[in-house]
PDB file of N, CA and C in Angstrom:
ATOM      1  N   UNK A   1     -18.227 -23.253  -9.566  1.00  0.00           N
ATOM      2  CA  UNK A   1     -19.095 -24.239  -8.973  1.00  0.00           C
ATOM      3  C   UNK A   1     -20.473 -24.083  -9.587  1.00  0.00           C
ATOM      4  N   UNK A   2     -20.949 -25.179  -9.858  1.00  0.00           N
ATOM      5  CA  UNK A   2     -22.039 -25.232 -10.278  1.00  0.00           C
ATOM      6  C   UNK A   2     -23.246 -25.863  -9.671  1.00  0.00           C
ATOM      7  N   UNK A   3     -24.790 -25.066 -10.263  1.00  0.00           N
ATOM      8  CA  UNK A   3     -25.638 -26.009  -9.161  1.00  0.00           C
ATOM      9  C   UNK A   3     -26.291 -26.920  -9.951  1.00  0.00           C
ATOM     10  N   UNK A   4     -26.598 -28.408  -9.806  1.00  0.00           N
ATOM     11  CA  UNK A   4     -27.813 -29.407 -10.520  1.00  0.00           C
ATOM     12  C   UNK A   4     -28.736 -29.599  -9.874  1.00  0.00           C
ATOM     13  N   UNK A   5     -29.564 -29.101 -10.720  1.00  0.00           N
ATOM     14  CA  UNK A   5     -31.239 -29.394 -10.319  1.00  0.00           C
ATOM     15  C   UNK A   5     -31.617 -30.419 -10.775  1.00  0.00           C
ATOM     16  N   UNK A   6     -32.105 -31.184  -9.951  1.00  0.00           N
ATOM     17  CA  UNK A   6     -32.770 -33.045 -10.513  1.00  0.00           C
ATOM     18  C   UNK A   6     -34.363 -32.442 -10.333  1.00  0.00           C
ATOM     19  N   UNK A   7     -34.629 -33.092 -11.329  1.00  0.00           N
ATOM     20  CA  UNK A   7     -36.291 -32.687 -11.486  1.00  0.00           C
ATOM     21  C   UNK A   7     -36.813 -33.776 -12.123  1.00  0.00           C
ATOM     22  N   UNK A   8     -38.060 -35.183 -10.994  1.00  0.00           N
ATOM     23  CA  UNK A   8     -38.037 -35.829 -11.402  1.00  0.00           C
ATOM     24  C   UNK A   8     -39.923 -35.776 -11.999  1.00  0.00           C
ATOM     25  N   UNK A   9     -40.432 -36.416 -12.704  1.00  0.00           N
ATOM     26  CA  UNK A   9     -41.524 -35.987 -13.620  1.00  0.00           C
ATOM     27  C   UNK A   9     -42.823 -36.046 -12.296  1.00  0.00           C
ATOM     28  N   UNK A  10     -43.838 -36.126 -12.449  1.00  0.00           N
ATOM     29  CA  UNK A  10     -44.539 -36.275 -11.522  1.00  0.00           C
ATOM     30  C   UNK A  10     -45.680 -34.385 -11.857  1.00  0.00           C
ATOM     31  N   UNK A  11     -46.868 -33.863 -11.202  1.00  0.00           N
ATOM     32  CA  UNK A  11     -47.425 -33.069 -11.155  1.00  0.00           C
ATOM     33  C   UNK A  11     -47.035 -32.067 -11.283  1.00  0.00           C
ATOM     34  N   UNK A  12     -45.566 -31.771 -10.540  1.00  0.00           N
ATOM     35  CA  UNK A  12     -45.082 -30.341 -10.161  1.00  0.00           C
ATOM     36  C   UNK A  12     -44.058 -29.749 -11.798  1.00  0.00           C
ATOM     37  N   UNK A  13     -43.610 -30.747 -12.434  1.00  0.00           N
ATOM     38  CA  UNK A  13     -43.309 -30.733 -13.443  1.00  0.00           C
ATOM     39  C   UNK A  13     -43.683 -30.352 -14.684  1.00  0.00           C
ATOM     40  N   UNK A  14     -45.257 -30.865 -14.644  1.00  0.00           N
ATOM     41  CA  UNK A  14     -46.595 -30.686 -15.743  1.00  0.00           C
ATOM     42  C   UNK A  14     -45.723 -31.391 -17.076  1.00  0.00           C
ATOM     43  N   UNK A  15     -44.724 -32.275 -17.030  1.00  0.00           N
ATOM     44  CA  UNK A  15     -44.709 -32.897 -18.334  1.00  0.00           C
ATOM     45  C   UNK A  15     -43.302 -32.787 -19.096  1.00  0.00           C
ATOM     46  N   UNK A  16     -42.939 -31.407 -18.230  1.00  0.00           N
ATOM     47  CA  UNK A  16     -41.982 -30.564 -18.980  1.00  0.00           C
ATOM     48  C   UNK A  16     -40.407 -31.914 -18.778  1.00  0.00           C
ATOM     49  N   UNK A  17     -39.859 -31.723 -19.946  1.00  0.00           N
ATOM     50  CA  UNK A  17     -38.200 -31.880 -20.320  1.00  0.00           C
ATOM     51  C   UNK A  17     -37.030 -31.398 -19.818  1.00  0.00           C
ATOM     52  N   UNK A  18     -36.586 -32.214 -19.323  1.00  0.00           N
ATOM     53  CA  UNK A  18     -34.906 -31.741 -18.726  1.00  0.00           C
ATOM     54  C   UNK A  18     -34.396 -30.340 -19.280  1.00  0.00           C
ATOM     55  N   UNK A  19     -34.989 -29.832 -20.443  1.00  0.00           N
ATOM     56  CA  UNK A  19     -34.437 -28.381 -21.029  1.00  0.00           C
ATOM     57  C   UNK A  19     -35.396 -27.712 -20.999  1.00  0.00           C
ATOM     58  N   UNK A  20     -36.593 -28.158 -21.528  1.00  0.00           N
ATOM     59  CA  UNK A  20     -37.925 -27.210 -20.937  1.00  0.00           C
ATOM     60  C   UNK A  20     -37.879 -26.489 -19.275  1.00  0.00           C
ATOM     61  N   UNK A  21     -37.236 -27.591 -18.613  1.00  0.00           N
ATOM     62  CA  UNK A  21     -37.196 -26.933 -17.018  1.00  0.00           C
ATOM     63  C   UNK A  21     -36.380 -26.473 -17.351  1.00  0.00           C
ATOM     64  N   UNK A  22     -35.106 -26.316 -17.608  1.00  0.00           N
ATOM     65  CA  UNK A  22     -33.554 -25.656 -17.847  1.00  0.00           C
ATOM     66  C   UNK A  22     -34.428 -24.042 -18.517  1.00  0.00           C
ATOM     67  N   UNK A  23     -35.297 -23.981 -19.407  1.00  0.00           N
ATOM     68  CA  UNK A  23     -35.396 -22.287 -19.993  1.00  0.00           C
ATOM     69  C   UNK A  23     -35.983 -21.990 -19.018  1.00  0.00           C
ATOM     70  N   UNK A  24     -36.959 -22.350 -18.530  1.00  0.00           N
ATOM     71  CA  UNK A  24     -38.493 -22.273 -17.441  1.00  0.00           C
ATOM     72  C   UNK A  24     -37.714 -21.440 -16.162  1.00  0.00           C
ATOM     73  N   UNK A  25     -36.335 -22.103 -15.404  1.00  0.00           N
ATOM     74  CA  UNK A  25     -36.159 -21.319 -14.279  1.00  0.00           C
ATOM     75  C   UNK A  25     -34.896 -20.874 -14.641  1.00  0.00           C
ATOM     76  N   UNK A  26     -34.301 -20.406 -16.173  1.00  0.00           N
ATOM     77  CA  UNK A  26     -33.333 -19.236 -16.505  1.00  0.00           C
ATOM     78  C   UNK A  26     -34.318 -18.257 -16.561  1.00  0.00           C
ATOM     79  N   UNK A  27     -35.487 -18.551 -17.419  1.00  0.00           N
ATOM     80  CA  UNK A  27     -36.705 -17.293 -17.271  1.00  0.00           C
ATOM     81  C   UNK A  27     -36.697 -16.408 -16.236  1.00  0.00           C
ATOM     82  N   UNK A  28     -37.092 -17.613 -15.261  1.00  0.00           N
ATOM     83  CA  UNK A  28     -37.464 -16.881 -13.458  1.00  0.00           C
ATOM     84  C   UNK A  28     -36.735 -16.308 -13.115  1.00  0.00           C
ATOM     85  N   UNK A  29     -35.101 -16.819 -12.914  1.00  0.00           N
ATOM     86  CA  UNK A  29     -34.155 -15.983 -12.462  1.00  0.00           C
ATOM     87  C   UNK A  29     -33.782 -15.297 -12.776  1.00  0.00           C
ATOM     88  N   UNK A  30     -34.236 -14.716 -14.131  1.00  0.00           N
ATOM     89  CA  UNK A  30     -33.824 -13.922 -15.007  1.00  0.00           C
ATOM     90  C   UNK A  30     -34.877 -12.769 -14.743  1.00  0.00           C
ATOM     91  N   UNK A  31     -36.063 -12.928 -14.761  1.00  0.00           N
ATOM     92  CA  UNK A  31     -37.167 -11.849 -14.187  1.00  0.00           C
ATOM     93  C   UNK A  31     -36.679 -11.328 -12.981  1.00  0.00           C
ATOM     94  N   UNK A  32     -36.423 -12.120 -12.370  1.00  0.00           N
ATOM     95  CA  UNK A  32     -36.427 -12.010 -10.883  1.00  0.00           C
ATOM     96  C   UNK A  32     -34.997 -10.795 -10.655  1.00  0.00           C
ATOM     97  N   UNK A  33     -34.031 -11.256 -11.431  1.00  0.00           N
ATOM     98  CA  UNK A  33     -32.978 -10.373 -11.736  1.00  0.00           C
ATOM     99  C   UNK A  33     -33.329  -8.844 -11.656  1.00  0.00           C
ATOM    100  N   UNK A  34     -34.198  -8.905 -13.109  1.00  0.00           N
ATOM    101  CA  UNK A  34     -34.752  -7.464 -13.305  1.00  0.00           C
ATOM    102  C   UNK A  34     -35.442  -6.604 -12.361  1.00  0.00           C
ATOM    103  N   UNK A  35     -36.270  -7.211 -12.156  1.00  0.00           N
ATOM    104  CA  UNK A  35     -36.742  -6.748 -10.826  1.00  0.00           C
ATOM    105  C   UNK A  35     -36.209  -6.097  -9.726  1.00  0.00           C
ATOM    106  N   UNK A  36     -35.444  -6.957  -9.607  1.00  0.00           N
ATOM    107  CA  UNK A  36     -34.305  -6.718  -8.185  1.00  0.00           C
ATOM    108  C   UNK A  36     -33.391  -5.675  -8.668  1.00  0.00           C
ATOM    109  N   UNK A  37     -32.507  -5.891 -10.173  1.00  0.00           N
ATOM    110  CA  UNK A  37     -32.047  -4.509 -10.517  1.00  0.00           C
ATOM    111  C   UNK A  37     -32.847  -3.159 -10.545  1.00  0.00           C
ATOM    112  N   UNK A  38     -34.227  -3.222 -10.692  1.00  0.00           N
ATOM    113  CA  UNK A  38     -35.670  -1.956 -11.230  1.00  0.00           C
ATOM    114  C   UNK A  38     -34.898  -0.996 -10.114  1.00  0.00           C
ATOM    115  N   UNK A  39     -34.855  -1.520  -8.670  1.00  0.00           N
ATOM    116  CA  UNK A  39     -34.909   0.009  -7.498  1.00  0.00           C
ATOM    117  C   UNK A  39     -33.123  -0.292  -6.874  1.00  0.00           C
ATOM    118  N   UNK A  40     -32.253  -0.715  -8.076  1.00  0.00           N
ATOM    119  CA  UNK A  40     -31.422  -0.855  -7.147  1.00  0.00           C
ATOM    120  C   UNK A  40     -30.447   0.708  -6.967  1.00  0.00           C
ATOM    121  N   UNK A  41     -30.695   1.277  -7.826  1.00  0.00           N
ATOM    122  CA  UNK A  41     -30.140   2.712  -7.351  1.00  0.00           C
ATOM    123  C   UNK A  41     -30.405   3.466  -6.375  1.00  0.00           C
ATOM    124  N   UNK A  42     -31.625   3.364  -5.722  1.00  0.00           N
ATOM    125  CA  UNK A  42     -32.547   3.929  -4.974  1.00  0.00           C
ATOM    126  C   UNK A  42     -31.734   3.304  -3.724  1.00  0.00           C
ATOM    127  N   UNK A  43     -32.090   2.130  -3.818  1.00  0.00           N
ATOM    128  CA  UNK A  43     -31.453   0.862  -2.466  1.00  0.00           C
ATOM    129  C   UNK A  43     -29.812   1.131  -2.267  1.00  0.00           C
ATOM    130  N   UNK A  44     -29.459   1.285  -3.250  1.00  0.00           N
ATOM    131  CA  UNK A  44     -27.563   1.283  -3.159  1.00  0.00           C
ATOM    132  C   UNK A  44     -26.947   2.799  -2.266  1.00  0.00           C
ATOM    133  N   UNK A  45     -28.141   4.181  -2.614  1.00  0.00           N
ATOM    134  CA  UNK A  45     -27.974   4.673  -2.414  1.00  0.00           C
ATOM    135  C   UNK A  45     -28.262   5.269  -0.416  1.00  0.00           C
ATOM    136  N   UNK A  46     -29.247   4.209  -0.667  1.00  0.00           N
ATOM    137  CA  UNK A  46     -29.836   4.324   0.965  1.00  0.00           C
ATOM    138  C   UNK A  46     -28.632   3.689   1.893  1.00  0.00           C
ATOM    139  N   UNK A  47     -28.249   2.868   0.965  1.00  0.00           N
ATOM    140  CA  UNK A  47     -27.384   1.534   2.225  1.00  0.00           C
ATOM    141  C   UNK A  47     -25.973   2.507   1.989  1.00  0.00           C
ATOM    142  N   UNK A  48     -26.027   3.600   1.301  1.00  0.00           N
ATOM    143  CA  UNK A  48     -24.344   3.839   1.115  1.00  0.00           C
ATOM    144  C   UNK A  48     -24.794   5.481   2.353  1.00  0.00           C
ATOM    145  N   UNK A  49     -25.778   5.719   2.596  1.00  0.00           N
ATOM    146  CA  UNK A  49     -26.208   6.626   3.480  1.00  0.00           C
ATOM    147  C   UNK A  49     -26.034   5.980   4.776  1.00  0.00           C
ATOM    148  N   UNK A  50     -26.509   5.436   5.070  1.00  0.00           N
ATOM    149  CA  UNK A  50     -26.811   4.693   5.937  1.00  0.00           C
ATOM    150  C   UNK A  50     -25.160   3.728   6.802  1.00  0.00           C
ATOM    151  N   UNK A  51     -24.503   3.573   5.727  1.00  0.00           N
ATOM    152  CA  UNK A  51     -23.089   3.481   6.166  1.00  0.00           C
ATOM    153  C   UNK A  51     -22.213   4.110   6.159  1.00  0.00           C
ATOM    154  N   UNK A  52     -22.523   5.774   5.776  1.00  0.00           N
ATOM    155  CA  UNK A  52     -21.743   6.605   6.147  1.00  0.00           C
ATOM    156  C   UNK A  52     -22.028   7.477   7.637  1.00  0.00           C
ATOM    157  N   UNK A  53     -23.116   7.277   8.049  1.00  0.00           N
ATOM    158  CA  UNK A  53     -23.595   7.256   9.233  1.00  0.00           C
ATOM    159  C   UNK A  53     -23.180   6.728  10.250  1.00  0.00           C
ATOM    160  N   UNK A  54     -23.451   5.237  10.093  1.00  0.00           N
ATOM    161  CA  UNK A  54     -22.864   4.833  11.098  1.00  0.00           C
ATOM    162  C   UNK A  54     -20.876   4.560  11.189  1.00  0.00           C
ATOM    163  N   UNK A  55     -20.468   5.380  10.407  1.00  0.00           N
ATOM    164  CA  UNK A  55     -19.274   5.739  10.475  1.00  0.00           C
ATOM    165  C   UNK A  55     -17.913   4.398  10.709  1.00  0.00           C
ATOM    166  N   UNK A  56     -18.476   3.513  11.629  1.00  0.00           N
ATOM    167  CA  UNK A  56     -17.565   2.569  12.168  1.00  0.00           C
ATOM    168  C   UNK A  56     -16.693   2.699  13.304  1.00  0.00           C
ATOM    169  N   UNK A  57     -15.928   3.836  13.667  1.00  0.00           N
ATOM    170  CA  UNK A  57     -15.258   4.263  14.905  1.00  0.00           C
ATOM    171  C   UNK A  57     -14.328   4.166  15.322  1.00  0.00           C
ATOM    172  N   UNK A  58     -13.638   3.469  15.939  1.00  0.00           N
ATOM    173  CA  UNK A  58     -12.321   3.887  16.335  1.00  0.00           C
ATOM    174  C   UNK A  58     -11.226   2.484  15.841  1.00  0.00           C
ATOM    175  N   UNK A  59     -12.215   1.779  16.137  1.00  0.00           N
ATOM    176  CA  UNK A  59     -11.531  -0.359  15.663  1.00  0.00           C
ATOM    177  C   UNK A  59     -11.568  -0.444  14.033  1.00  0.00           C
ATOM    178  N   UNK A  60     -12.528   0.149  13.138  1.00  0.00           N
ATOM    179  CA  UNK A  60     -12.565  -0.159  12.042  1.00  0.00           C
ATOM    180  C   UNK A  60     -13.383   1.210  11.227  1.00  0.00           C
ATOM    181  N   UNK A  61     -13.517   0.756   9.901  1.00  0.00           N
ATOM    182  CA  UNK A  61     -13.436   1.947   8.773  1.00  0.00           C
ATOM    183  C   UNK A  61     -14.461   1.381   7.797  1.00  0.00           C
ATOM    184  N   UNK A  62     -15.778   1.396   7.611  1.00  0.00           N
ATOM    185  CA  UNK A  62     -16.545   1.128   6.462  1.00  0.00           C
ATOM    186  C   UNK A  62     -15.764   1.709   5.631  1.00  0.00           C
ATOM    187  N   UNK A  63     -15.817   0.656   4.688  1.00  0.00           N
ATOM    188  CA  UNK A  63     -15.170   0.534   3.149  1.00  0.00           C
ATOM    189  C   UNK A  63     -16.411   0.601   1.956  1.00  0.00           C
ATOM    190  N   UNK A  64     -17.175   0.226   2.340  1.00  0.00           N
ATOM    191  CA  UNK A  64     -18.510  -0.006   1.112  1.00  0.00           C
ATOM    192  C   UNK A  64     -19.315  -0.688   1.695  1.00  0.00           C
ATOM    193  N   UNK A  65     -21.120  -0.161   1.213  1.00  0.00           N
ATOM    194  CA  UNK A  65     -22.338  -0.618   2.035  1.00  0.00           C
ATOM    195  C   UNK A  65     -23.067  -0.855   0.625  1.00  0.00           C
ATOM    196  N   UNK A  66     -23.494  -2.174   0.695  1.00  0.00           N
ATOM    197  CA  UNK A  66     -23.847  -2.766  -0.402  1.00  0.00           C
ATOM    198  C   UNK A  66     -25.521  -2.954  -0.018  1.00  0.00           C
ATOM    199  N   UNK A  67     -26.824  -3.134  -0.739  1.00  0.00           N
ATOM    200  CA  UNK A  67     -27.762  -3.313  -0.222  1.00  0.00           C
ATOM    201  C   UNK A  67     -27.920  -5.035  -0.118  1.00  0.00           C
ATOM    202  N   UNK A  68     -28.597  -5.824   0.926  1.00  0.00           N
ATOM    203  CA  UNK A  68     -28.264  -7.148   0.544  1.00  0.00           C
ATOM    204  C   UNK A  68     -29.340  -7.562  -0.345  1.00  0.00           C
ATOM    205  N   UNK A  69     -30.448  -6.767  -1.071  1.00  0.00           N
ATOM    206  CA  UNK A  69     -30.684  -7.556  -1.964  1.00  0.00           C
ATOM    207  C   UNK A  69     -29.658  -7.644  -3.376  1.00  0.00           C
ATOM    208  N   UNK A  70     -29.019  -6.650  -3.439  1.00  0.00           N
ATOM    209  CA  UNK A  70     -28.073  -6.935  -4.618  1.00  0.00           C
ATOM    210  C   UNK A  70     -26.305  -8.337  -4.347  1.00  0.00           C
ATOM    211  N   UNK A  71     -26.387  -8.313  -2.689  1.00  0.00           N
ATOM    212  CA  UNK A  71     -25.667  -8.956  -2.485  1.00  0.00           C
ATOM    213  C   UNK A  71     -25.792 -10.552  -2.447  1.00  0.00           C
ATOM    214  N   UNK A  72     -27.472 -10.564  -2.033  1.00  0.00           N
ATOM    215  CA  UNK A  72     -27.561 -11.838  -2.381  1.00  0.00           C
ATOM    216  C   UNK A  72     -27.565 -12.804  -4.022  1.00  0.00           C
ATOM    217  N   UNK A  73     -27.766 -11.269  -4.749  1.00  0.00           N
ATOM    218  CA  UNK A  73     -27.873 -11.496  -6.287  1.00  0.00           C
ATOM    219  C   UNK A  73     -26.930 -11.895  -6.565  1.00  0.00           C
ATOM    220  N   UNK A  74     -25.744 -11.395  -6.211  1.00  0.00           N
ATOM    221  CA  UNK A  74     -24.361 -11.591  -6.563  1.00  0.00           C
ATOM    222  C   UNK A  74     -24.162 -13.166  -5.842  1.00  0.00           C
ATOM    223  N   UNK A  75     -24.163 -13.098  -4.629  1.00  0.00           N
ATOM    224  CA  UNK A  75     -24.470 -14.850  -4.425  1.00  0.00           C
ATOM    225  C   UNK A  75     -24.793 -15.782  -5.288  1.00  0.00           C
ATOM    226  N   UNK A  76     -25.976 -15.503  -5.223  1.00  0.00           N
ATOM    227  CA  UNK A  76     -26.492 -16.381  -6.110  1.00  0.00           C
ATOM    228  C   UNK A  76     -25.853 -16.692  -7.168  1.00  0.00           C
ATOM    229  N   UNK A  77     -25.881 -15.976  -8.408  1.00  0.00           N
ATOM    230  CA  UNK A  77     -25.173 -16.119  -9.198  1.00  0.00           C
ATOM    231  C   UNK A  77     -23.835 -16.615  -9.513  1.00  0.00           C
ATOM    232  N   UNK A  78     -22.713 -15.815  -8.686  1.00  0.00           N
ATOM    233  CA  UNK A  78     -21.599 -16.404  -8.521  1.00  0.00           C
ATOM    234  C   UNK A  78     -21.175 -17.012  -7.036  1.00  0.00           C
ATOM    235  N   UNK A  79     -21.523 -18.034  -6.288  1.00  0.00           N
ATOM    236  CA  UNK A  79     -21.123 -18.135  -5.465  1.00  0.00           C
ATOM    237  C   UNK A  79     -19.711 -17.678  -4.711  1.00  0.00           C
ATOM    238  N   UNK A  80     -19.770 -17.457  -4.049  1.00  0.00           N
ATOM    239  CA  UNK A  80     -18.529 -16.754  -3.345  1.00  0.00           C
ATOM    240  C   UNK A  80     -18.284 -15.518  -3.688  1.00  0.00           C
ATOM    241  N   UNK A  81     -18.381 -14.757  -4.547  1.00  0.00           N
ATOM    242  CA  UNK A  81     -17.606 -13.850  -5.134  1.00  0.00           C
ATOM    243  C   UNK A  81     -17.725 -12.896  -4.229  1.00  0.00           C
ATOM    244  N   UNK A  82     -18.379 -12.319  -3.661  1.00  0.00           N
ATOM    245  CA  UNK A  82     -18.414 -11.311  -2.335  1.00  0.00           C
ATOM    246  C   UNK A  82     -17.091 -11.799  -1.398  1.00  0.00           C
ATOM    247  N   UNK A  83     -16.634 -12.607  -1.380  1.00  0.00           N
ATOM    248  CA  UNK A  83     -15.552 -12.829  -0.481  1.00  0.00           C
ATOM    249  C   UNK A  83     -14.394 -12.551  -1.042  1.00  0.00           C
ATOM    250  N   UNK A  84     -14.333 -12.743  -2.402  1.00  0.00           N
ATOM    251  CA  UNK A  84     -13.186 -12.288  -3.000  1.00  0.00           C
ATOM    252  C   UNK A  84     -12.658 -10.958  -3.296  1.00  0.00           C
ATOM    253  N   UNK A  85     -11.532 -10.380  -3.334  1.00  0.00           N
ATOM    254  CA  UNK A  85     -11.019  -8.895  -2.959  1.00  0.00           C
ATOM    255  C   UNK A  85     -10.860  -8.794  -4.187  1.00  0.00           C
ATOM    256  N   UNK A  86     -10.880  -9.509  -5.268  1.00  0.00           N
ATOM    257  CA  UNK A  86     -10.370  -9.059  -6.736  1.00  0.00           C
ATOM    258  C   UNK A  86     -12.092  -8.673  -7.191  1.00  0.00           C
ATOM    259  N   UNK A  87     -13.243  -9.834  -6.962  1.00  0.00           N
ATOM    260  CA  UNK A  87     -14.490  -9.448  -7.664  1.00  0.00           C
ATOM    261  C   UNK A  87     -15.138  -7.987  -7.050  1.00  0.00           C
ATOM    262  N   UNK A  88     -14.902  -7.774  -5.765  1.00  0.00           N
ATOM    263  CA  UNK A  88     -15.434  -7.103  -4.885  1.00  0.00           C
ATOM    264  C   UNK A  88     -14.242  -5.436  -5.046  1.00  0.00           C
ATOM    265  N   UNK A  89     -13.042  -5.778  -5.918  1.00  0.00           N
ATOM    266  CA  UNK A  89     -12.860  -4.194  -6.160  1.00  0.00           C
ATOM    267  C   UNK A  89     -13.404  -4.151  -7.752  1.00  0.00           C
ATOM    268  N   UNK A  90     -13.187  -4.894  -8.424  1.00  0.00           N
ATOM    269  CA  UNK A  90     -14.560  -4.800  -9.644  1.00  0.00           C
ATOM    270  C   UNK A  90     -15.636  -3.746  -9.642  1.00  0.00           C
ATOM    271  N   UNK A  91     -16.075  -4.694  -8.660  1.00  0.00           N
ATOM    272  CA  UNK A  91     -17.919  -4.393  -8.230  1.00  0.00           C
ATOM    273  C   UNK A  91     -18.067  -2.728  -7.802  1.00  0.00           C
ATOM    274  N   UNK A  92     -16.808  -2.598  -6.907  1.00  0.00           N
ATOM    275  CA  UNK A  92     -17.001  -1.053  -6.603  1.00  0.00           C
ATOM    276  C   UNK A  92     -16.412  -0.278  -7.613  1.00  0.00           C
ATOM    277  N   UNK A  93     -15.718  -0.686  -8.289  1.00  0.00           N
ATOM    278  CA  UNK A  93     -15.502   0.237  -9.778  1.00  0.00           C
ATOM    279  C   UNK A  93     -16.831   0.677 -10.471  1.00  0.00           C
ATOM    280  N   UNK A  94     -17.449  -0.877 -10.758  1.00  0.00           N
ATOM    281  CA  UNK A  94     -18.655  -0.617 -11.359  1.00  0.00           C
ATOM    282  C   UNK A  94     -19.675  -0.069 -10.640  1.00  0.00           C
ATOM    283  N   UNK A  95     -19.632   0.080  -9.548  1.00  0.00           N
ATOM    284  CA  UNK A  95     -20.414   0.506  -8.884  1.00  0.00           C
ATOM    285  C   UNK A  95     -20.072   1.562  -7.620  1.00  0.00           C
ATOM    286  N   UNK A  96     -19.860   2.975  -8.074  1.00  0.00           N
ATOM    287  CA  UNK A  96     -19.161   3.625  -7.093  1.00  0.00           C
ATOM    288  C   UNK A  96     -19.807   4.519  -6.442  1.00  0.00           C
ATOM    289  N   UNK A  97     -21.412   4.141  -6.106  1.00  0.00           N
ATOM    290  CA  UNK A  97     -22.583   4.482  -5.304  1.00  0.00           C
ATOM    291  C   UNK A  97     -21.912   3.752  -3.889  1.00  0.00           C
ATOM    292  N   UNK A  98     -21.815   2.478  -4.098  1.00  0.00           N
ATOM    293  CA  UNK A  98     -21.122   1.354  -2.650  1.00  0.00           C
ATOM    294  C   UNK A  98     -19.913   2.185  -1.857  1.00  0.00           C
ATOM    295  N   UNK A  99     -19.333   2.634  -2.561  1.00  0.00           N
ATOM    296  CA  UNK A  99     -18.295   2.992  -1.835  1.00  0.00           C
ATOM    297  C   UNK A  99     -18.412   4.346  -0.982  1.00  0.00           C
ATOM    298  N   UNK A 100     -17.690   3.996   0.411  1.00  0.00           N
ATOM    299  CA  UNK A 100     -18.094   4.901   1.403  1.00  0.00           C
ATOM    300  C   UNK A 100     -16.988   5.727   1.721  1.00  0.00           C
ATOM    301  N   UNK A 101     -16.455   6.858   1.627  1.00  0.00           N
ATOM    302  CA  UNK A 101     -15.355   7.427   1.302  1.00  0.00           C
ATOM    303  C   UNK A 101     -14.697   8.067   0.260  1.00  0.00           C
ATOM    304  N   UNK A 102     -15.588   7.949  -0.852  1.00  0.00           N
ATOM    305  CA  UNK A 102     -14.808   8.287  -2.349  1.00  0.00           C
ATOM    306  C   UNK A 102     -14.717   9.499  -2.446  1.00  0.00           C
TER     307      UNK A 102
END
């Protein structure tokens, strides 16, 4: 699924081209990326503390504590994919800070 951005000319634009906006907010999201990756070890590691703590109890079993700024990243990017059991054993491969139990 994909998203379209209509961007019609006017002030907020400053002039810019249907592809000029197209690099302009791959840029952003692309900074914005980095950023959000800079402390994510730090963050992955808190939220995987933090859900081994609260343990879960007697009804259910934390499986993996993800921080949600990396979860919304993953949103973003791929919509849905957090719901899916194939991207989401991926993710804890690649990422086996998340996982609570290993």
């Amino acid at each position: 699924m994909s998203l379209n951005i209509i961007v019609k000319g006017g002030k907020r634009s400053g002039g810019m081209s249907g592809e000029e906006m197209k690099r302009y907010l791959q840029n952003k999201v692309q900074a914005e990326a980095q950023r959000e990756k800079a402390g994510y070890k730090k963050r992955a590691l808190a939220a995987r503390k933090y859900g081994q703590s609260v343990g879960g109890g007697k009804n259910f079993r934390a499986v993996s504590s993800i921080d949600l700024a990396t979860y919304i990243r993953h949103e973003q990017e791929r919509p849905g994919s957090m719901s899916d059991p194939e991207y989401r054993r991926d993710f804890a491969k690649k990422n086996p800070e998340t996982v609570i139990g290993s």
